[in-house]
N, C-alpha and C. Protein backbone atom coordinates (compact mmCIF):
# COMPACT_ATOMS: atom_id res chain seq x y z
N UNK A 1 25.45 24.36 2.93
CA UNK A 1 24.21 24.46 2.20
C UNK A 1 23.61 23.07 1.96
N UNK A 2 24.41 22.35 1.80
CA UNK A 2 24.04 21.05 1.25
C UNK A 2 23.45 20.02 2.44
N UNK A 3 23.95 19.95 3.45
CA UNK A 3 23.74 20.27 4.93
C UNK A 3 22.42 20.14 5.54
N UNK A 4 22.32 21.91 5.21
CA UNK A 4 20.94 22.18 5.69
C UNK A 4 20.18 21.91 4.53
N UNK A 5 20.36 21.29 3.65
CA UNK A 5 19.14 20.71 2.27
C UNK A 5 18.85 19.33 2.65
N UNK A 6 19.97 18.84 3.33
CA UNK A 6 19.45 17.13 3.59
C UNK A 6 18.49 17.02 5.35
N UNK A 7 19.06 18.10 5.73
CA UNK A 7 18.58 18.06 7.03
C UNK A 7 17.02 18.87 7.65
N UNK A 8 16.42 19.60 5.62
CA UNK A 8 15.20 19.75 6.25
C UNK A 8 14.28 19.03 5.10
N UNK A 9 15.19 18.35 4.40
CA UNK A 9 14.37 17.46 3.70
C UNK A 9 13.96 15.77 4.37
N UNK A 10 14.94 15.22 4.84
CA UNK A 10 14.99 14.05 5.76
C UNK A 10 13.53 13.86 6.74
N UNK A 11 12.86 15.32 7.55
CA UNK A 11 11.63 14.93 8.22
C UNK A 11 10.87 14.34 7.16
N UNK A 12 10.76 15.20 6.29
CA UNK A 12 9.63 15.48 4.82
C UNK A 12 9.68 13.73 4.59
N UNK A 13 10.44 13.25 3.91
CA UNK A 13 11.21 12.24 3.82
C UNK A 13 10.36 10.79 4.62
N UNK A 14 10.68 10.96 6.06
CA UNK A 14 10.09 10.02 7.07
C UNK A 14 8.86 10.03 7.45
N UNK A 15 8.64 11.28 7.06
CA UNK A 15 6.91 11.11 7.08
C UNK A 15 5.79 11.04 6.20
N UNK A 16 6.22 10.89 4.80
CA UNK A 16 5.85 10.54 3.91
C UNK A 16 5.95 8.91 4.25
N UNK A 17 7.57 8.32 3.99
CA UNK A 17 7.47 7.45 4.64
C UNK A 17 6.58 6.41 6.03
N UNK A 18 6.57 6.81 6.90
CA UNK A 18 5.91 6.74 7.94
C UNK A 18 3.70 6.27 7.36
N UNK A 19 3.91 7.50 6.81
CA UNK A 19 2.59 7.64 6.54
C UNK A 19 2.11 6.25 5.02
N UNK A 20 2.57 6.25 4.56
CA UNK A 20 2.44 5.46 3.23
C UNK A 20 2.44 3.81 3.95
N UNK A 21 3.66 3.94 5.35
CA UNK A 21 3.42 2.35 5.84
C UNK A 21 2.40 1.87 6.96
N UNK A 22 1.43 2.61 7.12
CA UNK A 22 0.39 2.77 8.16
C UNK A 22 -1.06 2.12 7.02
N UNK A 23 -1.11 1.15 7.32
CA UNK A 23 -2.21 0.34 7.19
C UNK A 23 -3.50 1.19 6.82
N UNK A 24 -4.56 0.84 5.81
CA UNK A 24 -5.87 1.47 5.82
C UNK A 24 -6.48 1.09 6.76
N UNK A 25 -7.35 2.03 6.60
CA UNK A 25 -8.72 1.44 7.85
C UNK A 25 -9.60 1.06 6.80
N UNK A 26 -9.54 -0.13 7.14
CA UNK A 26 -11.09 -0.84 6.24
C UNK A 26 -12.28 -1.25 7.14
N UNK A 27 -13.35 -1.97 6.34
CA UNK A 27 -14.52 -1.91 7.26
C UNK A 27 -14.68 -3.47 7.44
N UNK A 28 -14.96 -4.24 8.43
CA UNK A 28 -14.96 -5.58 8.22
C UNK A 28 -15.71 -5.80 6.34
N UNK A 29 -16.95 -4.93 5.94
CA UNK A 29 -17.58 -5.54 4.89
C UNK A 29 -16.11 -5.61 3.71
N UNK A 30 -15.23 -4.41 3.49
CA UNK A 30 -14.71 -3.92 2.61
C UNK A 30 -13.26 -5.30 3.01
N UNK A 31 -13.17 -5.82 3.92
CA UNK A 31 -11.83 -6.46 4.42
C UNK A 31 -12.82 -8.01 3.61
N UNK A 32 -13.77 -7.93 4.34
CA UNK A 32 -14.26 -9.64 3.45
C UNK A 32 -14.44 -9.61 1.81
N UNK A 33 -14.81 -8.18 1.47
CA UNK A 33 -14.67 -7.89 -0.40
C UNK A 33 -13.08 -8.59 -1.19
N UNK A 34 -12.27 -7.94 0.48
CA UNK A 34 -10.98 -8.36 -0.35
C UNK A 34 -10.29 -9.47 0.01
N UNK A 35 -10.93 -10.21 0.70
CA UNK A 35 -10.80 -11.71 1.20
C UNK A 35 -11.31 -12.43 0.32
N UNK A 36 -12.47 -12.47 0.30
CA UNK A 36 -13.60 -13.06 -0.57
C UNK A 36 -13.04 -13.12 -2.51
N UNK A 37 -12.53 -11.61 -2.67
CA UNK A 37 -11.75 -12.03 -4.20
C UNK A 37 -10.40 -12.32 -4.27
N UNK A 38 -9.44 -12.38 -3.05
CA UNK A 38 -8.16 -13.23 -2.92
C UNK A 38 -8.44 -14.57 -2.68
N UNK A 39 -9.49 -15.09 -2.18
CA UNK A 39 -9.82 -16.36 -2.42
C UNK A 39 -10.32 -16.98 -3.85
N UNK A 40 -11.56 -16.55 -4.39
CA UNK A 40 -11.89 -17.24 -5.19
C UNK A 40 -11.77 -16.29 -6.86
N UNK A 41 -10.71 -15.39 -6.58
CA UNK A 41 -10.19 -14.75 -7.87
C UNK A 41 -11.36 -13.95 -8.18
N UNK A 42 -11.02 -12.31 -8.67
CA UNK A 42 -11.80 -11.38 -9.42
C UNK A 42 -11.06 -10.54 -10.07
N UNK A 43 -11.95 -9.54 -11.13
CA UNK A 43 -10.87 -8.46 -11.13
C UNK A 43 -11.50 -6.99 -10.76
N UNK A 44 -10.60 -6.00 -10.51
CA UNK A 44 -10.79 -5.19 -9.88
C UNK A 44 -12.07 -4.67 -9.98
N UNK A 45 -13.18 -4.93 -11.29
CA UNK A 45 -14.00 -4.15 -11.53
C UNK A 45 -14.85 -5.21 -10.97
N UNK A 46 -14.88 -6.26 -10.42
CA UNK A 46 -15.98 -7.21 -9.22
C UNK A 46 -15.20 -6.80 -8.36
N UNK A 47 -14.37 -6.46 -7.84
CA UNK A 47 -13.91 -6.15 -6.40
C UNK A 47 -14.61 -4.62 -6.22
N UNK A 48 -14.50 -4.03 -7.36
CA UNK A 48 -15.06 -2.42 -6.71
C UNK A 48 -16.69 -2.79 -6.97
N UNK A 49 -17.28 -3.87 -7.50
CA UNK A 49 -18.60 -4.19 -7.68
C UNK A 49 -19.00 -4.47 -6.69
N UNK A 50 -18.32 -4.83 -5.45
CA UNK A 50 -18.60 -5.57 -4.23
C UNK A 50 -18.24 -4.76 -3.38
N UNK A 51 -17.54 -3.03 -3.54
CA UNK A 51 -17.71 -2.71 -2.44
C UNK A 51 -18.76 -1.65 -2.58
N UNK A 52 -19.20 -1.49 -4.01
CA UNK A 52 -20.29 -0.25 -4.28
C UNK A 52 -21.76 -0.82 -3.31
N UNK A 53 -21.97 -2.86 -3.89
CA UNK A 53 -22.89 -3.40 -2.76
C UNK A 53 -23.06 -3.15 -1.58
N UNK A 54 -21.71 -3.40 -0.88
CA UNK A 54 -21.87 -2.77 0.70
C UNK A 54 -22.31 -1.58 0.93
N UNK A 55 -21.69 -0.93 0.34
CA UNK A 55 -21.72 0.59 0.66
C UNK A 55 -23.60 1.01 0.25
N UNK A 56 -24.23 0.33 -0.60
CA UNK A 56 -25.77 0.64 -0.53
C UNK A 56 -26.51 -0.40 0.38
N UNK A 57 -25.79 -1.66 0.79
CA UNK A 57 -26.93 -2.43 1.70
C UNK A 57 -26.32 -1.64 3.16
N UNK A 58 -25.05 -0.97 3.67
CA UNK A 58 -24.74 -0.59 4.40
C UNK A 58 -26.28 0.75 4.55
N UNK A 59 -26.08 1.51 3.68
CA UNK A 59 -27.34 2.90 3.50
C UNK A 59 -28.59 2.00 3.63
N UNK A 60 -28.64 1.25 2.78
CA UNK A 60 -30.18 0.83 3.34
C UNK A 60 -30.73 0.12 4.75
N UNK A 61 -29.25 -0.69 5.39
CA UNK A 61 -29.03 -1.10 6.59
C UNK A 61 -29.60 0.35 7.95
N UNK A 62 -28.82 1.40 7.01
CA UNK A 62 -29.42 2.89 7.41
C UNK A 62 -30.84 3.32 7.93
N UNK A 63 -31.28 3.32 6.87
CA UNK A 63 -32.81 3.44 6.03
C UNK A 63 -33.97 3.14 6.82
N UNK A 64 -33.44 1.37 6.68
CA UNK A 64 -34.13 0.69 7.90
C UNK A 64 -34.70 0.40 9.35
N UNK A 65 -33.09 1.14 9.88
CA UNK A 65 -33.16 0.94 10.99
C UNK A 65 -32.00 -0.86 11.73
N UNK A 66 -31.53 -1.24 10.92
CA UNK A 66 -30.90 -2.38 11.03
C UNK A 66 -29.82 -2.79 10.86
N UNK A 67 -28.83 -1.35 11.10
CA UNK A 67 -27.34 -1.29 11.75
C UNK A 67 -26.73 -1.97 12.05
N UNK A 68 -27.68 -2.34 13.43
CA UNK A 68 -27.10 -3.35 14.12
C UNK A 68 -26.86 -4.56 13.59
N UNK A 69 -27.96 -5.18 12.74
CA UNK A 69 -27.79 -6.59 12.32
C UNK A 69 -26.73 -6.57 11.27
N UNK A 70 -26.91 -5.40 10.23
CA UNK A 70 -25.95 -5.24 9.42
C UNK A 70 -24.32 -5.37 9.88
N UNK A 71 -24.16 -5.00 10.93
CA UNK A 71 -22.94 -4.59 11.34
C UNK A 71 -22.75 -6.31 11.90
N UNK A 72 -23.23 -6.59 12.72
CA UNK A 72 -23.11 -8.37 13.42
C UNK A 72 -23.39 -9.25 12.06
N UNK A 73 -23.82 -9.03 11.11
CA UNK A 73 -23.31 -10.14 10.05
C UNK A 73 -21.79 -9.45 9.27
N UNK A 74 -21.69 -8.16 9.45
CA UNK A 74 -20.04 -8.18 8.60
C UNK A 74 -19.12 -9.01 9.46
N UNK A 75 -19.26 -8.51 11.15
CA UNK A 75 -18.09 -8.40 11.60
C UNK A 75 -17.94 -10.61 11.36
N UNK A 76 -19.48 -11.05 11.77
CA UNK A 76 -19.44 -12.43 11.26
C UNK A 76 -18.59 -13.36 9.79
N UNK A 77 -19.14 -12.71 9.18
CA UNK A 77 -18.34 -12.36 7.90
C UNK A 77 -16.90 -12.64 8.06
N UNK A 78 -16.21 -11.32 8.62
CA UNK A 78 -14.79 -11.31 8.28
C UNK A 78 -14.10 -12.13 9.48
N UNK A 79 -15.24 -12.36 10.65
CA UNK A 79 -14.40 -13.58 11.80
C UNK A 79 -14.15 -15.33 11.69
N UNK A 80 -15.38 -15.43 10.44
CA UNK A 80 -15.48 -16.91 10.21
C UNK A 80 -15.36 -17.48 8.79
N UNK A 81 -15.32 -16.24 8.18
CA UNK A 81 -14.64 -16.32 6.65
C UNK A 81 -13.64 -16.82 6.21
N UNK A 82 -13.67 -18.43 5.02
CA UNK A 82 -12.50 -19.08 5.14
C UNK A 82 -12.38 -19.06 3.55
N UNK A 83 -11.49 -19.88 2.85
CA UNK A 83 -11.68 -20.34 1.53
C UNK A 83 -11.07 -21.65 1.45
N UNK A 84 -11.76 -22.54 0.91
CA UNK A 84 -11.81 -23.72 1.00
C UNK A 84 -11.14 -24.28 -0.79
N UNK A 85 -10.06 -24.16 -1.31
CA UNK A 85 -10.21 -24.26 -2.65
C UNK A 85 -10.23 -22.63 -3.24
N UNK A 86 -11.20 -22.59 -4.51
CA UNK A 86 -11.58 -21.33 -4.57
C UNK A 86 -12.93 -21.12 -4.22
N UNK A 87 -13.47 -21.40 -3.14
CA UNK A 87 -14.21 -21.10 -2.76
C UNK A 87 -14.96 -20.49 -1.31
N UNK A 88 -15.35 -19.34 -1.23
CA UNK A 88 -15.76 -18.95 0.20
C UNK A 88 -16.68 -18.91 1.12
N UNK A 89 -16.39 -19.08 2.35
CA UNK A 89 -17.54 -19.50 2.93
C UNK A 89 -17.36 -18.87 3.99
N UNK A 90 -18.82 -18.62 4.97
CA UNK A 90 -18.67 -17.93 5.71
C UNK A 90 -19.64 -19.36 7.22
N UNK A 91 -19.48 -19.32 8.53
CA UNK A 91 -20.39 -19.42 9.37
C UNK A 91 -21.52 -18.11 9.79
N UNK A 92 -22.64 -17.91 9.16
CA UNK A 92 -23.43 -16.60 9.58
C UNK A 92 -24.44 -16.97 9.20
N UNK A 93 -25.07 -17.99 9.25
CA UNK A 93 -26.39 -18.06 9.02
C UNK A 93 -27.55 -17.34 9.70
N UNK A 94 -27.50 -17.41 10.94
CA UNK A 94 -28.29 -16.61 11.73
C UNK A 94 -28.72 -15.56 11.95
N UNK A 95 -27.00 -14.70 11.75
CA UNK A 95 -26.81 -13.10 11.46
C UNK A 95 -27.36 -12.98 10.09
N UNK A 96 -27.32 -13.36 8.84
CA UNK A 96 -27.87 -13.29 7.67
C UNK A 96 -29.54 -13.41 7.85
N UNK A 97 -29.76 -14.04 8.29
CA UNK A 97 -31.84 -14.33 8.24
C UNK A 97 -31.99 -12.88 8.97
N UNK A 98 -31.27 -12.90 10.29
CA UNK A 98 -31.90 -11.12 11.31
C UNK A 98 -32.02 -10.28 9.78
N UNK A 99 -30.86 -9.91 9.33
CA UNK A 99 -30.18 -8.98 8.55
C UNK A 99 -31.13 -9.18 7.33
N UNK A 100 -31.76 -10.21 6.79
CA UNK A 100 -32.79 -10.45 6.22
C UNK A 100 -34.02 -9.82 6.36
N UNK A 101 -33.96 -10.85 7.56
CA UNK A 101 -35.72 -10.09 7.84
C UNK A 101 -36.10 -9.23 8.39
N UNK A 102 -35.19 -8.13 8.93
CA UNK A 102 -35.32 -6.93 9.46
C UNK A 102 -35.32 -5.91 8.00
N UNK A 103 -34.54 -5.92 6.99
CA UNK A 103 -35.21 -5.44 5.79
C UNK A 103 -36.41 -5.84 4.96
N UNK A 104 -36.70 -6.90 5.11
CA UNK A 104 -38.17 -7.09 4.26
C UNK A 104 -39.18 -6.00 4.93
């Protein structure tokens, strides 16, 4: 009995396991939120302040029509995103003005 209790609990077991050690899928914006406050310190309620931002310039990125730029300044973002001290910085100037002036 005891047996067959370890031997149909053990899958249950590893795949809970399994599953709990499988990485999120984040979004480059949501990966630089949590770059951006492991660098220069926040607490959780500016970290979820910063991903509620994305998540509406992402919709208005929508809205617009400007996806694309939106999307080429995150992925910019989280490829050239450093912290210097406590402070962060990104190389994206360019992608930021498109991403700009395609919403005005």
């Amino acid at each position: 009995m005891k047996n067959l209790l370890l031997s149909s609990i053990r899958p249950l077991f590893l795949l809970g396991f399994l599953t709990a050690a499988l990485p999120a899928c984040r979004t480059d914006a949501e990966a630089v939120c949590d770059l951006k406050c492991e660098c220069e310190g926040c607490s959780v309620s500016q970290l979820d302040d910063c991903y509620r931002h994305i998540d509406n310039e992402g919709i208005e990125a929508d809205r617009r029509g400007c996806v694309d730029y939106w999307d080429e300044l995150q992925a910019c973002e989280y490829d050239t995103g450093r912290c210097g001290g406590a402070d962060w910085s990104t190389s994206c100037k360019n992608e930021k003005e498109r991403w700009d002036n395609c919403r005005k």
